[in-house]
PDB file of N, CA and C in Angstrom:
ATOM      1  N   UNK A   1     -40.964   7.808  21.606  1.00  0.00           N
ATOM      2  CA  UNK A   1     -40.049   8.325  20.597  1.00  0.00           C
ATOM      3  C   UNK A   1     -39.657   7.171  19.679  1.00  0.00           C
ATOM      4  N   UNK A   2     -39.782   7.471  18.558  1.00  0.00           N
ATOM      5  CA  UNK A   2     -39.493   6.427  17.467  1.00  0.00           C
ATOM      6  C   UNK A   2     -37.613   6.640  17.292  1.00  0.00           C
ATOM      7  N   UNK A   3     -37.416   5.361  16.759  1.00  0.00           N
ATOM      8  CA  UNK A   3     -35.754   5.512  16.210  1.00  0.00           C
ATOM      9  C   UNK A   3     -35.570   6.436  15.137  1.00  0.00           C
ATOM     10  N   UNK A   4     -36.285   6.629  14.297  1.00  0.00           N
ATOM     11  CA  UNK A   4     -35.375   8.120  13.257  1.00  0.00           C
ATOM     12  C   UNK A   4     -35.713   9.228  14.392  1.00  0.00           C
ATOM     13  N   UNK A   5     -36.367   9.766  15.469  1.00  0.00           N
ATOM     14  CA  UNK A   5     -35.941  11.309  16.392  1.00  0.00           C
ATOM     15  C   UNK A   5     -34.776  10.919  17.001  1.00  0.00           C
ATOM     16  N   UNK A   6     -34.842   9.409  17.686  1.00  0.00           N
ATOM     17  CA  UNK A   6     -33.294   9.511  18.357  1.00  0.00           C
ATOM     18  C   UNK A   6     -32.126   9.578  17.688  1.00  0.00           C
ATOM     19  N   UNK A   7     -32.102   9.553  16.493  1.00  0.00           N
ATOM     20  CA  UNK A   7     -31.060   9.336  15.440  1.00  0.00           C
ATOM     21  C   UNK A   7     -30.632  10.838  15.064  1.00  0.00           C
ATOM     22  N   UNK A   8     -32.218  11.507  14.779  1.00  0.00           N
ATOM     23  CA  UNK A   8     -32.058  12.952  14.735  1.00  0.00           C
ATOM     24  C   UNK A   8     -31.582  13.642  15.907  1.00  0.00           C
ATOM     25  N   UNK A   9     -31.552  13.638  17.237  1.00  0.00           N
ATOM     26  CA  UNK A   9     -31.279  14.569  18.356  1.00  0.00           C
ATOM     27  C   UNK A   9     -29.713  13.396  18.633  1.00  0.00           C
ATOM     28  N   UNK A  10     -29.252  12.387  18.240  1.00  0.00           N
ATOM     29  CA  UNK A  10     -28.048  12.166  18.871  1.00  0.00           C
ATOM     30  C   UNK A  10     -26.679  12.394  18.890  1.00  0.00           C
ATOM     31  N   UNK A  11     -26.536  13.561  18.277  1.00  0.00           N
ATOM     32  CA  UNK A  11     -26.009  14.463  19.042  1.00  0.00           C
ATOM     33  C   UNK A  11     -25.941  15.417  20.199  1.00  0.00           C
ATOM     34  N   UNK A  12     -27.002  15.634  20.190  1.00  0.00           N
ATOM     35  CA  UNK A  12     -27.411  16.376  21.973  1.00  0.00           C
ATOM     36  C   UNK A  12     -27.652  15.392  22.593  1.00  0.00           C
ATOM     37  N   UNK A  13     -27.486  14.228  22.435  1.00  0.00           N
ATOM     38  CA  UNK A  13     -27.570  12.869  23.735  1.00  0.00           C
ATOM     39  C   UNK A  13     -26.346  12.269  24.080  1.00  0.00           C
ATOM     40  N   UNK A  14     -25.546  12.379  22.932  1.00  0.00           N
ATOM     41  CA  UNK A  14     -23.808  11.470  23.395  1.00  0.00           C
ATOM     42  C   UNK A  14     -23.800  12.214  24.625  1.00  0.00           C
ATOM     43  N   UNK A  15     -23.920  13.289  25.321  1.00  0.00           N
ATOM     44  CA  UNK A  15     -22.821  13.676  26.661  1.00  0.00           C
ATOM     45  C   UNK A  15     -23.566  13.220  27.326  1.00  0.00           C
ATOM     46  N   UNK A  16     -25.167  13.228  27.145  1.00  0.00           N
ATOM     47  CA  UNK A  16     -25.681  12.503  27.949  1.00  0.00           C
ATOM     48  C   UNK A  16     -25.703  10.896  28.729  1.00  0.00           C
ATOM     49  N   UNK A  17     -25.654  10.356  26.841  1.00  0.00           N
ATOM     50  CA  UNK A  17     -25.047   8.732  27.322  1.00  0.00           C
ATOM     51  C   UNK A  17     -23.368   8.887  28.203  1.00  0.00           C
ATOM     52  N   UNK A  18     -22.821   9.687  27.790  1.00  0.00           N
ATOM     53  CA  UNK A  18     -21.311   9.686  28.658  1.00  0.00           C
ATOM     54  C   UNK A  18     -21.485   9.648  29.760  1.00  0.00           C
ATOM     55  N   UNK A  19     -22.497  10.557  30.190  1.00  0.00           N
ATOM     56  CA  UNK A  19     -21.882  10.872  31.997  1.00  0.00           C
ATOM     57  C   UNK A  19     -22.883   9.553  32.285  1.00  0.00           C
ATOM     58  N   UNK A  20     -23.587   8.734  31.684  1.00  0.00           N
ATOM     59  CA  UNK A  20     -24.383   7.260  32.211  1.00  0.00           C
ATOM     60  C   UNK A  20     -23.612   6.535  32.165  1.00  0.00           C
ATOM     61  N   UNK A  21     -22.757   6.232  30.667  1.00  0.00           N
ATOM     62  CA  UNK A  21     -22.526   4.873  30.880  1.00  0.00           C
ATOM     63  C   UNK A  21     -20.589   5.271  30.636  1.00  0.00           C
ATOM     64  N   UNK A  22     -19.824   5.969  31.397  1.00  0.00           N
ATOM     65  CA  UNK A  22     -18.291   6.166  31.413  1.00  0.00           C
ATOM     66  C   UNK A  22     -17.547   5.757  30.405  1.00  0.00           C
ATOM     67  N   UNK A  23     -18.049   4.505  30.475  1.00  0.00           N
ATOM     68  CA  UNK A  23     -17.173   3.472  30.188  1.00  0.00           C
ATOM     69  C   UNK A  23     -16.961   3.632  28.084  1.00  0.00           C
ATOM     70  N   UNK A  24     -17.863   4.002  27.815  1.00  0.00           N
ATOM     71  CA  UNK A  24     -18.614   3.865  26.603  1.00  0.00           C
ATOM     72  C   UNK A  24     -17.565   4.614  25.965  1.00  0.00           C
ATOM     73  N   UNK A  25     -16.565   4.701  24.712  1.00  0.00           N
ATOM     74  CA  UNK A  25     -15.855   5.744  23.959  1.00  0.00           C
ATOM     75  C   UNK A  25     -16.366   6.097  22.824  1.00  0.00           C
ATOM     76  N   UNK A  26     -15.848   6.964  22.605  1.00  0.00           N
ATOM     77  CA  UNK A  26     -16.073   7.738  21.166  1.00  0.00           C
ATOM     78  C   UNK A  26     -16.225   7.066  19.887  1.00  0.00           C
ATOM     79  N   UNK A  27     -15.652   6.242  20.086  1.00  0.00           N
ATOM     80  CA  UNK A  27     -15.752   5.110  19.009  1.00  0.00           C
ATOM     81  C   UNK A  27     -16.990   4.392  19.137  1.00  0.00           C
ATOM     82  N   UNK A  28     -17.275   4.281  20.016  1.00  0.00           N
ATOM     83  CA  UNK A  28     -18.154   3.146  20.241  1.00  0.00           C
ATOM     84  C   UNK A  28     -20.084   4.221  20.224  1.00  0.00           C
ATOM     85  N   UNK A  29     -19.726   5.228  20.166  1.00  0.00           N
ATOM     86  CA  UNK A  29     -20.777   6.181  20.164  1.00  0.00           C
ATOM     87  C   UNK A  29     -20.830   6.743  18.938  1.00  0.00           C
ATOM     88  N   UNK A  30     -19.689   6.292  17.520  1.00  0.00           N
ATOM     89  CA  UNK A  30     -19.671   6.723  16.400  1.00  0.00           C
ATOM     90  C   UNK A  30     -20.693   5.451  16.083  1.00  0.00           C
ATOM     91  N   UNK A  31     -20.172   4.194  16.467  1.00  0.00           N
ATOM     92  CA  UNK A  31     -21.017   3.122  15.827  1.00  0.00           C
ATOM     93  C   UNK A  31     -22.374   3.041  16.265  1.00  0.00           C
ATOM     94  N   UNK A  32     -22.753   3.546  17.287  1.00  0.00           N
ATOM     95  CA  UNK A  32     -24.128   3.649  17.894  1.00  0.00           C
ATOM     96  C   UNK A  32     -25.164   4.330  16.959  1.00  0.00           C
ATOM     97  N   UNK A  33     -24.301   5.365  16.315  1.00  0.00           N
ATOM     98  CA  UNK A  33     -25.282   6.462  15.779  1.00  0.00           C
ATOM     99  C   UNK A  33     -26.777   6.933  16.080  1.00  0.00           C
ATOM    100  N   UNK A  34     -27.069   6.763  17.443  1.00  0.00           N
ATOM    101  CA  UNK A  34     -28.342   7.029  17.680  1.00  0.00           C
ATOM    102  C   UNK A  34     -29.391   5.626  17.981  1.00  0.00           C
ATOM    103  N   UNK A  35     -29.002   4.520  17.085  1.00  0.00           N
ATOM    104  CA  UNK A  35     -29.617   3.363  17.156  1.00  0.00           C
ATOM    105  C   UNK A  35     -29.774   3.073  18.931  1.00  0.00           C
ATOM    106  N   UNK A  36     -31.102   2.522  19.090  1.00  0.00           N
ATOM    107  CA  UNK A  36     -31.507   2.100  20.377  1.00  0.00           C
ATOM    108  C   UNK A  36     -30.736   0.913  20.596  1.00  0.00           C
ATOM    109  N   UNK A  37     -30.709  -0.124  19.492  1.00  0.00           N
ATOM    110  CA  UNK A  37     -30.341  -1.610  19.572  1.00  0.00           C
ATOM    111  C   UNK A  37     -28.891  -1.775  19.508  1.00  0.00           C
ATOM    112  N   UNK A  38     -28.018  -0.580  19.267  1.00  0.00           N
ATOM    113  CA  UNK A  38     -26.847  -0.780  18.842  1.00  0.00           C
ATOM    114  C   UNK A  38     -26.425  -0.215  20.403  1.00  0.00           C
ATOM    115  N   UNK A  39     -27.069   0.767  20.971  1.00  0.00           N
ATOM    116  CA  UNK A  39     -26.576   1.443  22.203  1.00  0.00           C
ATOM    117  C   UNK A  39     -26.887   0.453  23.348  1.00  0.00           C
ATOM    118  N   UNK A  40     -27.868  -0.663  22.957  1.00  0.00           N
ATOM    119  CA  UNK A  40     -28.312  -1.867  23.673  1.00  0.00           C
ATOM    120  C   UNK A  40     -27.102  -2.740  23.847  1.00  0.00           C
ATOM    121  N   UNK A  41     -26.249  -2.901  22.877  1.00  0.00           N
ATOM    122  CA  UNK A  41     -25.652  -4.084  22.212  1.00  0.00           C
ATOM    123  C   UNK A  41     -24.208  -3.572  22.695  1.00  0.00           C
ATOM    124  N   UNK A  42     -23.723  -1.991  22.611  1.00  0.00           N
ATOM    125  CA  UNK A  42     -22.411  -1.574  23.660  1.00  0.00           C
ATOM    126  C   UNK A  42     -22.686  -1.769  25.126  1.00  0.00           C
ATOM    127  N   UNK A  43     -23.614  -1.380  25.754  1.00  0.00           N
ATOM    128  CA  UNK A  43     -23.680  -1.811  27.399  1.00  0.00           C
ATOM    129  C   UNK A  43     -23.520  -2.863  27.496  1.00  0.00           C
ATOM    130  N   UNK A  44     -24.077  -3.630  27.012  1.00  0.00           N
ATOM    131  CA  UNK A  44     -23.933  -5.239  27.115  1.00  0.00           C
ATOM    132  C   UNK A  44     -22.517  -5.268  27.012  1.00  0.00           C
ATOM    133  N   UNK A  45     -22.052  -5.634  26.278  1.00  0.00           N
ATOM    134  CA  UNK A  45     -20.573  -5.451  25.628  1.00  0.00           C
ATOM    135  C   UNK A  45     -19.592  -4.761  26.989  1.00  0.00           C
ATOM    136  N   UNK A  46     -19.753  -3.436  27.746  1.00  0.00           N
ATOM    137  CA  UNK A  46     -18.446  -2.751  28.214  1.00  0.00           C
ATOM    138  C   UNK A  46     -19.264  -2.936  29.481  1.00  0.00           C
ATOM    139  N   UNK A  47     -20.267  -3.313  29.731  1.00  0.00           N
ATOM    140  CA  UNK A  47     -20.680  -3.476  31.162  1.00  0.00           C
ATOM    141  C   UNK A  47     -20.981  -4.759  31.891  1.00  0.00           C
ATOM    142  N   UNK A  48     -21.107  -5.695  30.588  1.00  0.00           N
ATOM    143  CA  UNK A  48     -21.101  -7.444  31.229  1.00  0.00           C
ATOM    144  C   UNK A  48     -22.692  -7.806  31.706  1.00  0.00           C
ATOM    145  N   UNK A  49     -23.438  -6.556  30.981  1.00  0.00           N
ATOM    146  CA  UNK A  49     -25.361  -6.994  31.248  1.00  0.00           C
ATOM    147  C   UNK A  49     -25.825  -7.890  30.155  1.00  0.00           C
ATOM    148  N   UNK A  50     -26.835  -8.365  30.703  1.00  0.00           N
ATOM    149  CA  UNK A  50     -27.854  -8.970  29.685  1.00  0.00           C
ATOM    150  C   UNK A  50     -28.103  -8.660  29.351  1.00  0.00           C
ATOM    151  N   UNK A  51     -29.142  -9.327  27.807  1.00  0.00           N
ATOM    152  CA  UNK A  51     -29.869  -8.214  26.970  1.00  0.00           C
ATOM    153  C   UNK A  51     -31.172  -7.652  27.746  1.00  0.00           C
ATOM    154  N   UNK A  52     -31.514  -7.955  28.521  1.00  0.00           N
ATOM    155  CA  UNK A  52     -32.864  -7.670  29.687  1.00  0.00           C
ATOM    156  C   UNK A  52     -32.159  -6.107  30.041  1.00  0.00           C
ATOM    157  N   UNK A  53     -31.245  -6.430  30.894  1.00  0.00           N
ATOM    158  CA  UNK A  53     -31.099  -5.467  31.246  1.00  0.00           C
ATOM    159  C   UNK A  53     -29.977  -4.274  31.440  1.00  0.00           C
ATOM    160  N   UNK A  54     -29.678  -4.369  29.827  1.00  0.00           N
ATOM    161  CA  UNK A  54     -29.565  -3.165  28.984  1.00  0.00           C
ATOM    162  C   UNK A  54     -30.187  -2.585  28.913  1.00  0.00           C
ATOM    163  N   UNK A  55     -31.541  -3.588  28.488  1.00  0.00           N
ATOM    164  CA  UNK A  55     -32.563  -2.643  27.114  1.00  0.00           C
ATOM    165  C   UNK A  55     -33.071  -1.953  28.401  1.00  0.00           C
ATOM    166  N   UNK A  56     -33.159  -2.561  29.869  1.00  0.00           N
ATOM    167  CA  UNK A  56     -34.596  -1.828  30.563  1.00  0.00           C
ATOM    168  C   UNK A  56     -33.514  -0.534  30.736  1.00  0.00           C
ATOM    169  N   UNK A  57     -32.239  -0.543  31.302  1.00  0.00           N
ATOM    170  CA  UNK A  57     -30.908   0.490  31.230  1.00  0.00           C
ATOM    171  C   UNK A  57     -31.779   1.669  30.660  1.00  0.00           C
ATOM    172  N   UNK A  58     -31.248   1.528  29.141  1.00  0.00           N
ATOM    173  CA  UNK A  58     -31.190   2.061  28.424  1.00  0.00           C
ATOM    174  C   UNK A  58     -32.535   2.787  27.961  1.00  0.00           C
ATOM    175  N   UNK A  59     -33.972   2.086  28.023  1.00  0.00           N
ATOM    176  CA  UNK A  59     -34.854   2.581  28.535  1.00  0.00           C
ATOM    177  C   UNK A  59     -35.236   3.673  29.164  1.00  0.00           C
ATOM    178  N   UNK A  60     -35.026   3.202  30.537  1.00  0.00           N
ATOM    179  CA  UNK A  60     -34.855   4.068  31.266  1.00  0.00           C
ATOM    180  C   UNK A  60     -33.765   5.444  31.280  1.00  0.00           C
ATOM    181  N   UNK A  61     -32.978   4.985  30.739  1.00  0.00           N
ATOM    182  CA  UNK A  61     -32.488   6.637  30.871  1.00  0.00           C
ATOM    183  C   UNK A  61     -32.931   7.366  29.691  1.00  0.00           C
ATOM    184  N   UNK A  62     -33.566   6.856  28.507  1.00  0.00           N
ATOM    185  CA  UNK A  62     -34.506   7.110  27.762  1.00  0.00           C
ATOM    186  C   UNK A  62     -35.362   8.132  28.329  1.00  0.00           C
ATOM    187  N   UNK A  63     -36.501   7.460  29.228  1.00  0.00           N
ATOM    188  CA  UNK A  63     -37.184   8.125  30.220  1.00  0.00           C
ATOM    189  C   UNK A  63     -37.188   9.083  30.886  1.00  0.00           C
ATOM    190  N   UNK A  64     -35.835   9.074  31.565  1.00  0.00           N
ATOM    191  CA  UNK A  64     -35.248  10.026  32.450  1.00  0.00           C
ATOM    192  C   UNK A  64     -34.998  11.528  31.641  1.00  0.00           C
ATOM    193  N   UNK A  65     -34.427  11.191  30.706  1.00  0.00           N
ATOM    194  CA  UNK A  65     -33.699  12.261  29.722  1.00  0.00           C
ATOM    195  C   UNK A  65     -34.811  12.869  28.568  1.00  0.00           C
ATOM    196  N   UNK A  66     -36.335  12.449  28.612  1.00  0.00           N
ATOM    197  CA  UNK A  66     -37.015  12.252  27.607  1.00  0.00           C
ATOM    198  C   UNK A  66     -36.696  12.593  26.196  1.00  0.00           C
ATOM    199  N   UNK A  67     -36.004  11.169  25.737  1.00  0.00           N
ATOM    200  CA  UNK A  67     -35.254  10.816  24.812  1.00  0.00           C
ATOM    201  C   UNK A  67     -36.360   9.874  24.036  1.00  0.00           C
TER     202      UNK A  67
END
C-alpha cells in the first residue's frame, strides 16, 4: 500500500490505531493524517521506541489490519 491509500482510508484506521497504540490522542491522530512517518514519529514520541522499532510496530500492524 502506497501513502496516498493510507491517507485515503484513514479514517477507517484511527479506531484501529486506538485500540493499538492507547496512548495516542486525538490530537495527535489529527497531526498524523494518515502519514506512515508521522504515525512512526508519535509512537516513538508516547511510547519511548526507536525509530527501528516503531517503523517495524507500525508495519506490522499495517500487515495485520491490511492497511
Amino acid at each position: 500500500m502506497n501513502e496516498h491509500t493510507l491517507k485515503g482510508d484513514w479514517n477507517q484506521m484511527k479506531g484501529s490505531v486506538k485500540q493499538k497504540w492507547a496512548e495516542l490522542t486525538d490530537d495527535d491522530l489529527l497531526h498524523v493524517e494518515g502519514s506512515r512517518d508521522k504515525l512512526v514519529g508519535k509512537v516513538q514520541e508516547r511510547y519511548g521506541h526507536n525509530k527501528e522499532d516503531a517503523e517495524r510496530a507500525v508495519d506490522e500492524w499495517r500487515t495485520e489490519n491490511k492497511y
